[in-house]
C-alpha atoms as a PDB file:
ATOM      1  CA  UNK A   1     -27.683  23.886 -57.378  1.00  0.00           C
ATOM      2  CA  UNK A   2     -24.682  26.045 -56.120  1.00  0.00           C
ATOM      3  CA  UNK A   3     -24.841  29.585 -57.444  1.00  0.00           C
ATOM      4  CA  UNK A   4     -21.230  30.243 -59.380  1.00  0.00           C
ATOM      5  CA  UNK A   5     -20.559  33.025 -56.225  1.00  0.00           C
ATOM      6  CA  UNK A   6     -21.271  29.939 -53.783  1.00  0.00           C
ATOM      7  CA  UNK A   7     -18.549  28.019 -55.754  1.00  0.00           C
ATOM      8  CA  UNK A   8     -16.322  30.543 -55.478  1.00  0.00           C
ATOM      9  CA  UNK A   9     -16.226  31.026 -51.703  1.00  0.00           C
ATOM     10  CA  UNK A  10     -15.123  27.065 -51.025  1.00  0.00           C
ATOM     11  CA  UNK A  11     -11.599  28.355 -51.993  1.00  0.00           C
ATOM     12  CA  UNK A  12     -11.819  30.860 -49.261  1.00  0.00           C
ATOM     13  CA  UNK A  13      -8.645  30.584 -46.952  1.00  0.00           C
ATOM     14  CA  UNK A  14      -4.700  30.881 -46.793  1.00  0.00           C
ATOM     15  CA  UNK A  15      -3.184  28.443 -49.179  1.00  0.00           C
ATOM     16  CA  UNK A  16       0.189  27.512 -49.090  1.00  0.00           C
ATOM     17  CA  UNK A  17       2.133  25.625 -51.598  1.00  0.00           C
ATOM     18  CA  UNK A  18       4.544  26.501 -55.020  1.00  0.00           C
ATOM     19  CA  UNK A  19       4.447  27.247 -58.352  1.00  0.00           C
ATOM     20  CA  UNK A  20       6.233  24.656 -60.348  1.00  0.00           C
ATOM     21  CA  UNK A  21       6.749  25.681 -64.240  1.00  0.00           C
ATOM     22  CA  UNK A  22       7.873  23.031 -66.671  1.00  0.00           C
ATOM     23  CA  UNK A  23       8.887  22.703 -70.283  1.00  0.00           C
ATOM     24  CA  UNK A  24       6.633  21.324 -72.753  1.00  0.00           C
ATOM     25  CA  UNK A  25       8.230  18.205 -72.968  1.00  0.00           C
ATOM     26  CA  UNK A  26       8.427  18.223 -68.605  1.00  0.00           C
ATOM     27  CA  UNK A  27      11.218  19.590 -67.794  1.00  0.00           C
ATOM     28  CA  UNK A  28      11.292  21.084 -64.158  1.00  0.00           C
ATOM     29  CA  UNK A  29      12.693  25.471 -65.130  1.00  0.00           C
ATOM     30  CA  UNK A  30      11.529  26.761 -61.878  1.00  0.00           C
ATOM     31  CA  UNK A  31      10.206  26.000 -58.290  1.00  0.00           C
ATOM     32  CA  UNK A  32       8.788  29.023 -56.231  1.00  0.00           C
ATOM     33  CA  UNK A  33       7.199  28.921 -52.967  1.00  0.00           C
ATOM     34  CA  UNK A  34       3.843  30.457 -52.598  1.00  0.00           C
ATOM     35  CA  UNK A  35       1.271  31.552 -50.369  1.00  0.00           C
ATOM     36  CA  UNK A  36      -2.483  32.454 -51.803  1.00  0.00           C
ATOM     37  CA  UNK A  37      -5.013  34.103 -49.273  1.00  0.00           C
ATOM     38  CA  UNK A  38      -8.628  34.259 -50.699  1.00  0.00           C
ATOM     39  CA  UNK A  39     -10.739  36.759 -48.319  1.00  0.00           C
ATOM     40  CA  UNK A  40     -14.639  37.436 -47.956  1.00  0.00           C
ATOM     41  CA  UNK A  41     -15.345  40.806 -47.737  1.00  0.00           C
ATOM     42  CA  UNK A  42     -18.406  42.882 -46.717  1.00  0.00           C
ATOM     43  CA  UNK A  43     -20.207  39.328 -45.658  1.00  0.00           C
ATOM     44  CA  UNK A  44     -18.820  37.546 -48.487  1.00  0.00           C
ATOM     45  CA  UNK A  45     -19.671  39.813 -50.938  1.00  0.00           C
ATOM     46  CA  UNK A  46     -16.626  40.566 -52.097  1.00  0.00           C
ATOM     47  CA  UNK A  47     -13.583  38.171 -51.905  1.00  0.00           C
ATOM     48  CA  UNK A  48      -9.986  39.951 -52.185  1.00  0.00           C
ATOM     49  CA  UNK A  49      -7.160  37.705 -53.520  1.00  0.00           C
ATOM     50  CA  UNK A  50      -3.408  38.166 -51.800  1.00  0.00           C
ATOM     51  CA  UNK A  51      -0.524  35.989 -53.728  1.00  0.00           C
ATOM     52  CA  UNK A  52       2.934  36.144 -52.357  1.00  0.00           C
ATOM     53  CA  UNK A  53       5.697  34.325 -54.277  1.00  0.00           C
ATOM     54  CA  UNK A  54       9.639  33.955 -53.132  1.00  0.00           C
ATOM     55  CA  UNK A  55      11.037  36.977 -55.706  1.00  0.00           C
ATOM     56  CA  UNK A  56       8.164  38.687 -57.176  1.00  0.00           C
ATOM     57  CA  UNK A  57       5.934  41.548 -56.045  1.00  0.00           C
ATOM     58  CA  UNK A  58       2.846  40.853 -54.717  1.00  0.00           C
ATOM     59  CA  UNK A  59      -0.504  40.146 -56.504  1.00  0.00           C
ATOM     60  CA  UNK A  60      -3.410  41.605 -54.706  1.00  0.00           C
ATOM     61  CA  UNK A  61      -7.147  41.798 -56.576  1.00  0.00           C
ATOM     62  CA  UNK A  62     -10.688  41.958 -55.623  1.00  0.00           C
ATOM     63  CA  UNK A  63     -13.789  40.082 -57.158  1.00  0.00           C
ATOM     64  CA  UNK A  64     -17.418  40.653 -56.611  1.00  0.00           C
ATOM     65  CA  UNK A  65     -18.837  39.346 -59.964  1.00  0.00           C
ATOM     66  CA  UNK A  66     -17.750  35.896 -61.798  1.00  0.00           C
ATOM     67  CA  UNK A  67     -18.060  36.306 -65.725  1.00  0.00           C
ATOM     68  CA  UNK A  68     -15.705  35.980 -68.794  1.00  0.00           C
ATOM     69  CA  UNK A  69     -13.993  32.859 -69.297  1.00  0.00           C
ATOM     70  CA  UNK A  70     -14.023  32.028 -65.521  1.00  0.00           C
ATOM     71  CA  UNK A  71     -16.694  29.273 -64.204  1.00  0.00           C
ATOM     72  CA  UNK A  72     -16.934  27.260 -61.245  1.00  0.00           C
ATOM     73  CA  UNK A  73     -18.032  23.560 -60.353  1.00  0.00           C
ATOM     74  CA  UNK A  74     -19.922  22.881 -57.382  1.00  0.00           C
ATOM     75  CA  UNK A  75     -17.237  21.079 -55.468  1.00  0.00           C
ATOM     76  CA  UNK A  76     -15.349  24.423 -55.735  1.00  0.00           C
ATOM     77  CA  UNK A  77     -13.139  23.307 -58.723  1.00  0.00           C
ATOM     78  CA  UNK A  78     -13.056  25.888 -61.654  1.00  0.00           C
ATOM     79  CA  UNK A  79     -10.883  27.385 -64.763  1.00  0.00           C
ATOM     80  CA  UNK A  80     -10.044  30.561 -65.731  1.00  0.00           C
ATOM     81  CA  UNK A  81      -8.785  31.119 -69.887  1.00  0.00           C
ATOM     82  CA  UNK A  82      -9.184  32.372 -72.976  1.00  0.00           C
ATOM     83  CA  UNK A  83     -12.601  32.243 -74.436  1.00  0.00           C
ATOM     84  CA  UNK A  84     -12.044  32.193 -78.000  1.00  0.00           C
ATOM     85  CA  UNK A  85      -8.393  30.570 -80.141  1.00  0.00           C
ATOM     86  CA  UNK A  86      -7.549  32.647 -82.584  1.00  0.00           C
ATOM     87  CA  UNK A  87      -4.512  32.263 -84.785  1.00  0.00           C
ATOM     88  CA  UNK A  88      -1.135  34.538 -83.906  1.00  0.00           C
ATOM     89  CA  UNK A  89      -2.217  35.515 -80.570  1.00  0.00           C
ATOM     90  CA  UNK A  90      -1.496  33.694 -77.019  1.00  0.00           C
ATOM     91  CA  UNK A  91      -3.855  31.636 -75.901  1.00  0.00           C
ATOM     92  CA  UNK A  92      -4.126  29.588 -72.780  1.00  0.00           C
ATOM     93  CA  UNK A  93      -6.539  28.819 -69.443  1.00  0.00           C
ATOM     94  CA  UNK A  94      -5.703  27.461 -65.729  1.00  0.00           C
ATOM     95  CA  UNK A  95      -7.376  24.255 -64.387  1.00  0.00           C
ATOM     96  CA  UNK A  96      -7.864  23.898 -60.298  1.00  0.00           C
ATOM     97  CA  UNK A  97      -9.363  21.260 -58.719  1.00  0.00           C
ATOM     98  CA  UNK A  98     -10.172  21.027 -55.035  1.00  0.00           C
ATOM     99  CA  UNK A  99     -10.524  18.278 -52.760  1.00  0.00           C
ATOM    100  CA  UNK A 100     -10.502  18.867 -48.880  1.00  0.00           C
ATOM    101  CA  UNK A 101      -7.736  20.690 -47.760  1.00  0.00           C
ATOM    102  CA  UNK A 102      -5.442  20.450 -50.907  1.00  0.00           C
ATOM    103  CA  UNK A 103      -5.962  22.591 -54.108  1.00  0.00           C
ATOM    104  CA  UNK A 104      -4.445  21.331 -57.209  1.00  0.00           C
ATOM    105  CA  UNK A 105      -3.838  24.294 -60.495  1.00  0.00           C
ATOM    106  CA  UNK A 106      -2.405  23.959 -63.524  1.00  0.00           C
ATOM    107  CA  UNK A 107      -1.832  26.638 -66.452  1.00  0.00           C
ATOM    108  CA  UNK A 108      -0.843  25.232 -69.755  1.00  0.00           C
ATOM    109  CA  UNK A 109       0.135  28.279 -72.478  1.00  0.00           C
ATOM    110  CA  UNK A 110       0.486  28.586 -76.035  1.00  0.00           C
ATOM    111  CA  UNK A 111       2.651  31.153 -77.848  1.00  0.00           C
ATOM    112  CA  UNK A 112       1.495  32.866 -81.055  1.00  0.00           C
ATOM    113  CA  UNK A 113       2.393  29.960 -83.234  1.00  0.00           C
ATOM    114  CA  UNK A 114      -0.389  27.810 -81.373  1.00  0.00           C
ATOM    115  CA  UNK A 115       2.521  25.929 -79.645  1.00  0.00           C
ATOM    116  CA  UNK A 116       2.787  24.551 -76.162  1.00  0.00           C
ATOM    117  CA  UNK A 117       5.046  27.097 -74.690  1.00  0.00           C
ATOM    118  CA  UNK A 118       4.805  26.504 -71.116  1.00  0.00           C
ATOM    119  CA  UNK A 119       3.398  24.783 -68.035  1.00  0.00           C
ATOM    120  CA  UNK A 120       2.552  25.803 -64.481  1.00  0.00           C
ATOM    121  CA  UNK A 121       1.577  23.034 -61.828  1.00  0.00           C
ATOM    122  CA  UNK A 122       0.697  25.244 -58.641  1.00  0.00           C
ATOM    123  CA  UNK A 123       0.123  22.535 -55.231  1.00  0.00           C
ATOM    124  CA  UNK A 124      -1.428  23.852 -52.434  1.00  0.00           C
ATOM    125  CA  UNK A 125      -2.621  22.991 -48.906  1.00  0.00           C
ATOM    126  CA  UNK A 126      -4.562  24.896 -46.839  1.00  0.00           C
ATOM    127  CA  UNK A 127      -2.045  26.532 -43.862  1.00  0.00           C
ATOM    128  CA  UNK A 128      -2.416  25.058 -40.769  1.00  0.00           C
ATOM    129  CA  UNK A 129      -2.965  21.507 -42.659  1.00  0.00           C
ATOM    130  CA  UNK A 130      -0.950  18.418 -43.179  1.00  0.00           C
ATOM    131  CA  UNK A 131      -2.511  17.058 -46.216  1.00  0.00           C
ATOM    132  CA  UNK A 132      -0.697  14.347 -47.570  1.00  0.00           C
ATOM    133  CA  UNK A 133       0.679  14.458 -51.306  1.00  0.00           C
ATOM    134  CA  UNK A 134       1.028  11.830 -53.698  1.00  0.00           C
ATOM    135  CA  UNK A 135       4.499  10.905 -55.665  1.00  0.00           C
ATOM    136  CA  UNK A 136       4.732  11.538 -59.220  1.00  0.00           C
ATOM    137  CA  UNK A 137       1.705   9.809 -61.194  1.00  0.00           C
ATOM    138  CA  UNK A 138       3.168   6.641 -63.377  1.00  0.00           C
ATOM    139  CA  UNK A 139       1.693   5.172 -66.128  1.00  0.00           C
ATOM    140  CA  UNK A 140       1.157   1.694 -63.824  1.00  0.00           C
ATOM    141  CA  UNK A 141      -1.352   4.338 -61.572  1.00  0.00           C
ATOM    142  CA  UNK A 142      -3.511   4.757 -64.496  1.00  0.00           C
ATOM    143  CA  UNK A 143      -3.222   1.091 -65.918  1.00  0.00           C
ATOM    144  CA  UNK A 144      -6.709  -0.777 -65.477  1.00  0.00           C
ATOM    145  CA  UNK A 145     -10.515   0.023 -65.812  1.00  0.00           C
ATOM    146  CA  UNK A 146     -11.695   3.247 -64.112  1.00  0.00           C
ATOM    147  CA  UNK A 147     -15.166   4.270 -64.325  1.00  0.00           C
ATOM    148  CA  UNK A 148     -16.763   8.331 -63.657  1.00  0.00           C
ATOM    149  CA  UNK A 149     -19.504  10.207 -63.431  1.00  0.00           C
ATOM    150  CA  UNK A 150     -19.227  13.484 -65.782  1.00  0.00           C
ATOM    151  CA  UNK A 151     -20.828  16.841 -65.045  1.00  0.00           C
ATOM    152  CA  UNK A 152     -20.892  19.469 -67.545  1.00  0.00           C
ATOM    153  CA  UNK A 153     -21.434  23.216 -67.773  1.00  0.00           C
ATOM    154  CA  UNK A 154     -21.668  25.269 -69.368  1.00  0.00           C
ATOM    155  CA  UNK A 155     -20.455  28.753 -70.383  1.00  0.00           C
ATOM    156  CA  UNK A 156     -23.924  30.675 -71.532  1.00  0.00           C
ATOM    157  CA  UNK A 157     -25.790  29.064 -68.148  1.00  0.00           C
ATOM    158  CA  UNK A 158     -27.978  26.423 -69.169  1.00  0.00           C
ATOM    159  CA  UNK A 159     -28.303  23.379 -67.261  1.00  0.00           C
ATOM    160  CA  UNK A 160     -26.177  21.132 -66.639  1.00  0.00           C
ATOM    161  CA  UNK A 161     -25.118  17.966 -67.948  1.00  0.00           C
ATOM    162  CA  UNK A 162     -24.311  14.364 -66.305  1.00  0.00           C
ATOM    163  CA  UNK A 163     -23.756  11.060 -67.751  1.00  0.00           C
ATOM    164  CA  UNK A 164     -21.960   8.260 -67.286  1.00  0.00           C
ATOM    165  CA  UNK A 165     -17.556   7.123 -68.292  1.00  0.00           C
ATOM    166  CA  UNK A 166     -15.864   4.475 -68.631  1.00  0.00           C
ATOM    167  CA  UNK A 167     -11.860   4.383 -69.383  1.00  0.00           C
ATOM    168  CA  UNK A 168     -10.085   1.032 -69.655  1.00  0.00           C
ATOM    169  CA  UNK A 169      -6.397   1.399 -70.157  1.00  0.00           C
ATOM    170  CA  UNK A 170      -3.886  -1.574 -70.398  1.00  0.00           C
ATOM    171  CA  UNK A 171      -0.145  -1.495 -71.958  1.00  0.00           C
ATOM    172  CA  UNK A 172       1.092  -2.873 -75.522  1.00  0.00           C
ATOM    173  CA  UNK A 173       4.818  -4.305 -74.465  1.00  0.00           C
ATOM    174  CA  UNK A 174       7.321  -2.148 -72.853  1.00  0.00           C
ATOM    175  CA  UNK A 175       6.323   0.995 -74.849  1.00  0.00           C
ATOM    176  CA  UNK A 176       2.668   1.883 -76.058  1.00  0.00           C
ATOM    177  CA  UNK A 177      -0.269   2.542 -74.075  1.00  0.00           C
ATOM    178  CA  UNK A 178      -3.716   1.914 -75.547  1.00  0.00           C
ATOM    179  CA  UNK A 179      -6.878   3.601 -73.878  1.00  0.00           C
ATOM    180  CA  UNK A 180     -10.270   2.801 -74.529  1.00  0.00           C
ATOM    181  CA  UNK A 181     -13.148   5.640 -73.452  1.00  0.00           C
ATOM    182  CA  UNK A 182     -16.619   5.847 -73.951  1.00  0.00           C
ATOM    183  CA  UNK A 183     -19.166   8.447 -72.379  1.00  0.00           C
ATOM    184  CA  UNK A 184     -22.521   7.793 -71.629  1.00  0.00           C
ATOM    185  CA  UNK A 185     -22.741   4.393 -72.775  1.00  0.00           C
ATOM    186  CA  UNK A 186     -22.162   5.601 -76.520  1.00  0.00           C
ATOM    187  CA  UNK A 187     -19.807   4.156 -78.828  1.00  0.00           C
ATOM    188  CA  UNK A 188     -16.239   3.424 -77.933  1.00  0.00           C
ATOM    189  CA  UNK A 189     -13.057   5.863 -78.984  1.00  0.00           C
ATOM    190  CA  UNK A 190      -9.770   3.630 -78.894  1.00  0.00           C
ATOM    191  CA  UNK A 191      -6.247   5.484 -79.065  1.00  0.00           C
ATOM    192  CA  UNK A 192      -2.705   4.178 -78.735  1.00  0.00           C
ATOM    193  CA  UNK A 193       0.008   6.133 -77.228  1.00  0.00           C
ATOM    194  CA  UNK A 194       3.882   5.486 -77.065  1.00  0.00           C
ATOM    195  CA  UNK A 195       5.293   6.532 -74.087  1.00  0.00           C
ATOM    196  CA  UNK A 196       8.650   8.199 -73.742  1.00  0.00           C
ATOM    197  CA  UNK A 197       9.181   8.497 -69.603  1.00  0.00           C
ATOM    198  CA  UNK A 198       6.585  10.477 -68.265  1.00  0.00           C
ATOM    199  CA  UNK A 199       5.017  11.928 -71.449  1.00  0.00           C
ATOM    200  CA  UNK A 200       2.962  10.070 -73.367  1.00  0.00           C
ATOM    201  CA  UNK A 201       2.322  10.544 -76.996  1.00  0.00           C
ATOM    202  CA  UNK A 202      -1.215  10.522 -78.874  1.00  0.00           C
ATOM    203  CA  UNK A 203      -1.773  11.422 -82.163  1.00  0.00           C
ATOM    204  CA  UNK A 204      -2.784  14.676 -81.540  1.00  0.00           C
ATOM    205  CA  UNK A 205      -2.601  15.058 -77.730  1.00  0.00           C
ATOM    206  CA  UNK A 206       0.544  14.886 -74.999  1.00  0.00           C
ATOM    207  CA  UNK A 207      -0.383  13.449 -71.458  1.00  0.00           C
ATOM    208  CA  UNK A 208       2.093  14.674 -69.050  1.00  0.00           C
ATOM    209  CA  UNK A 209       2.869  12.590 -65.530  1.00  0.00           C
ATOM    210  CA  UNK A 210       3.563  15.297 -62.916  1.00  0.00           C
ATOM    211  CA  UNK A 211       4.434  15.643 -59.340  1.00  0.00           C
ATOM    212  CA  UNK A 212       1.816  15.453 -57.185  1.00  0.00           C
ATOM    213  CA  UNK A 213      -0.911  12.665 -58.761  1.00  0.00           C
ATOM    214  CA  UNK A 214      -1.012  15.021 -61.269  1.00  0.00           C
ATOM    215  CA  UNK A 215      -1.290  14.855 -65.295  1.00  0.00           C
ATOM    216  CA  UNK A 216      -1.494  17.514 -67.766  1.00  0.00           C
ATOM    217  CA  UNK A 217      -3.645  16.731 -71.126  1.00  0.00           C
ATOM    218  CA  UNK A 218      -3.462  19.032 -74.442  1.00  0.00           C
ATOM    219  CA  UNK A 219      -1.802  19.616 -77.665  1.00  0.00           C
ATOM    220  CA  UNK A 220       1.327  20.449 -78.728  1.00  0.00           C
ATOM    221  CA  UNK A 221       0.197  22.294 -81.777  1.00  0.00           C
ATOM    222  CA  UNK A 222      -3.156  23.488 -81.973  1.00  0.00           C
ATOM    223  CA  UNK A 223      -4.447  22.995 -85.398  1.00  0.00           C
ATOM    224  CA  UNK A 224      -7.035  25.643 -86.941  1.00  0.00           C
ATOM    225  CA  UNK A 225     -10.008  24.638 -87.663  1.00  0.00           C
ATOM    226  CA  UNK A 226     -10.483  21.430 -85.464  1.00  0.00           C
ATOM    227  CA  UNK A 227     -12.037  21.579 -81.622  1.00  0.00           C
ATOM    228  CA  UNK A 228      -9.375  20.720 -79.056  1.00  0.00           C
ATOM    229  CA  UNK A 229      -9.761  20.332 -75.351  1.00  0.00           C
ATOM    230  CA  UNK A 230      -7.261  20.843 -72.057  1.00  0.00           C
ATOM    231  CA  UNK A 231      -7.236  18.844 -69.050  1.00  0.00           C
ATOM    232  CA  UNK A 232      -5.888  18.558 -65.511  1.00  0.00           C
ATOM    233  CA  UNK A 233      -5.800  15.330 -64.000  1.00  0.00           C
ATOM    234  CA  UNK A 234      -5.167  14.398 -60.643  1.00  0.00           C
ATOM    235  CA  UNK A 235      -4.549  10.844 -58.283  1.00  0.00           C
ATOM    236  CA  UNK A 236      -6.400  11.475 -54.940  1.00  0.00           C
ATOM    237  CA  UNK A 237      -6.176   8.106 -53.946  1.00  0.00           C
ATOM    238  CA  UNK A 238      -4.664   5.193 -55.745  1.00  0.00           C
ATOM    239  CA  UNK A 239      -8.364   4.063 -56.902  1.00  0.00           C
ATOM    240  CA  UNK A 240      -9.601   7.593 -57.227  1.00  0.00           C
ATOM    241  CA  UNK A 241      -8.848  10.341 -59.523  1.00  0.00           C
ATOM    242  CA  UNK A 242     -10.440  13.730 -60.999  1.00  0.00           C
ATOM    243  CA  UNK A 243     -10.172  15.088 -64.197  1.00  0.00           C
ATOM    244  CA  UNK A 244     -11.223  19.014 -65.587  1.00  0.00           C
ATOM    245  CA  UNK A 245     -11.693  19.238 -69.318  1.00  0.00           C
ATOM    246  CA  UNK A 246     -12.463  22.756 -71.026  1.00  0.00           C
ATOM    247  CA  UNK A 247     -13.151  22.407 -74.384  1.00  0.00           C
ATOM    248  CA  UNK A 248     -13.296  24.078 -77.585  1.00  0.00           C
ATOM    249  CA  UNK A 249     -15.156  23.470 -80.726  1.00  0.00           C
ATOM    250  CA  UNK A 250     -13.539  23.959 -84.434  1.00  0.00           C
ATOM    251  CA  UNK A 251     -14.730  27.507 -84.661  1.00  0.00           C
ATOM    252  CA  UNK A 252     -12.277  28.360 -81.163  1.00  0.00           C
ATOM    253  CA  UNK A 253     -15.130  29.042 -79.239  1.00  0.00           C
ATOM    254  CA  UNK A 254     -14.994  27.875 -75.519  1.00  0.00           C
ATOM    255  CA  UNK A 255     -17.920  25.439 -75.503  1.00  0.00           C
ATOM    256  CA  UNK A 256     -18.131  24.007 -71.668  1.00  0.00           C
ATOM    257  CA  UNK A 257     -15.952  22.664 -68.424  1.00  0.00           C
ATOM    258  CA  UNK A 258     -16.009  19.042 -67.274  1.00  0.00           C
ATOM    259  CA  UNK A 259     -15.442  17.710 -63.911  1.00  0.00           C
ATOM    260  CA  UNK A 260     -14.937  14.068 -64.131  1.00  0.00           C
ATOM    261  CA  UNK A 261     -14.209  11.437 -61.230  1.00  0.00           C
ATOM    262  CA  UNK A 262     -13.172   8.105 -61.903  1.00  0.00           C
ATOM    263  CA  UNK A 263     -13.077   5.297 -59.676  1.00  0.00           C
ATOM    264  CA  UNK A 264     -10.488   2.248 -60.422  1.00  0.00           C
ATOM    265  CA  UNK A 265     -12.727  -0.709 -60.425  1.00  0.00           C
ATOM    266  CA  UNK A 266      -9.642  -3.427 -61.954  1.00  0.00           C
END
């Protein structure tokens, strides 16, 4: 197993891309070009981060120690947030996954009502590379059976976790979407959502259909007292797709970080 530093230094490199911020409900606000260079230092010891954006002063920082709210996955994907909700303050995390030359981030933040305020979906490439990108994700793209293999970790270190998904999603007429997940073989949790364009409407949850391949997963009001999870998602390939899921539990606490990838089997 990676250490977390090891995981780190796969984002190492010049990134080039934009940040894209959105409404809650998906609205494009703002598009600004970007350029990201992550450098090892002293051997790798220390990595110093360089972000240039169209308009705004530049962002420059140095790690040598991962801690806080920050872990990392051993393909290199990771999140950064808030470790604890807490009523009448902000709250919020970023979600980046990684997959050959292409990086895909995405910040979702809550004011100090516990409302979705605002979303940033930041697509990057690797300078120098011509990775392809895909369209904006439908809800046809997700339609059918898709089955993953889950790792979790976890924030105090222990091992650890992998089991077994399995997502079957198939539409209800012109206008609901119903989704059927199970992890680990256990029992199944079925959900309906109506969807309104590209935003799709739990109960308690909004799925957003981005640019990119990309989905954004999370409430729109967090509700004290109940655990609550946010997610990234992201189309690779039109039969292969990776989620990131930090969760919470009903005390606020951040509990752990899933990396999920699904393969469409139907």
């Amino acid at each position: 197993m990676k250490s977390q530093w090891d995981c780190f230094l796969q984002n190492l490199g010049e990134w080039q891309g934009s940040f894209t911020q959105f409404s809650p409900r998906g609205e494009i606000l703002s598009d600004t070009p970007s350029l990201l260079s992550l450098e090892g230092l002293d051997n790798n010891q220390k990595v110093r981060l360089t972000l240039r954006r169209a308009g705004k002063e530049d962002l420059v920082a140095e790690y040598s120690t991962i801690g806080g709210g920050l872990r990392f996955c051993e393909n290199g994907a990771f999140s950064t947030g808030s470790m604890q909700f807490a009523p009448y303050t902000q709250f919020g995390a970023e979600l980046a996954l990684l997959h050959d030359d292409r990086r895909l981030r995405l910040v979702q933040l809550f004011n100090k009502e516990s409302q979705l305020e605002q979303l940033t979906l930041i697509r990057e490439q690797r300078v120098g590379t011509n990775a392809p990108e895909f369209p904006l994700l439908t809800v046809d793209d997700l339609v059918g059976e898709w089955n993953g293999e889950a790792v979790t970790i976890y924030p105090d270190g222990r091992s650890p976790d992998s089991y077994q998904t399995s997502l079957k999603l198939h539409r209800e007429g012109s206008d609901r979407l119903v989704q059927e997940l199970s992890f680990g073989g256990e029992r199944t949790i079925a959900s309906t959502a109506t969807i309104h364009g590209s935003v799709l409407s739990f109960e308690q949850i909004q799925v957003l259909l981005l640019p990119g391949g990309a989905s954004s997963t999370c409430p729109v009001q967090i509700k004290l007292g109940q655990p609550l999870f946010l997610e990234v998602g992201w189309l690779l390939q039109p039969d292969l797709r990776q989620r990131l899921i930090r969760r919470y539990s009903d005390k606020g606490e951040w509990v752990s970080l899933t990396l999920l990838t699904e393969r469409k089997t139907s």
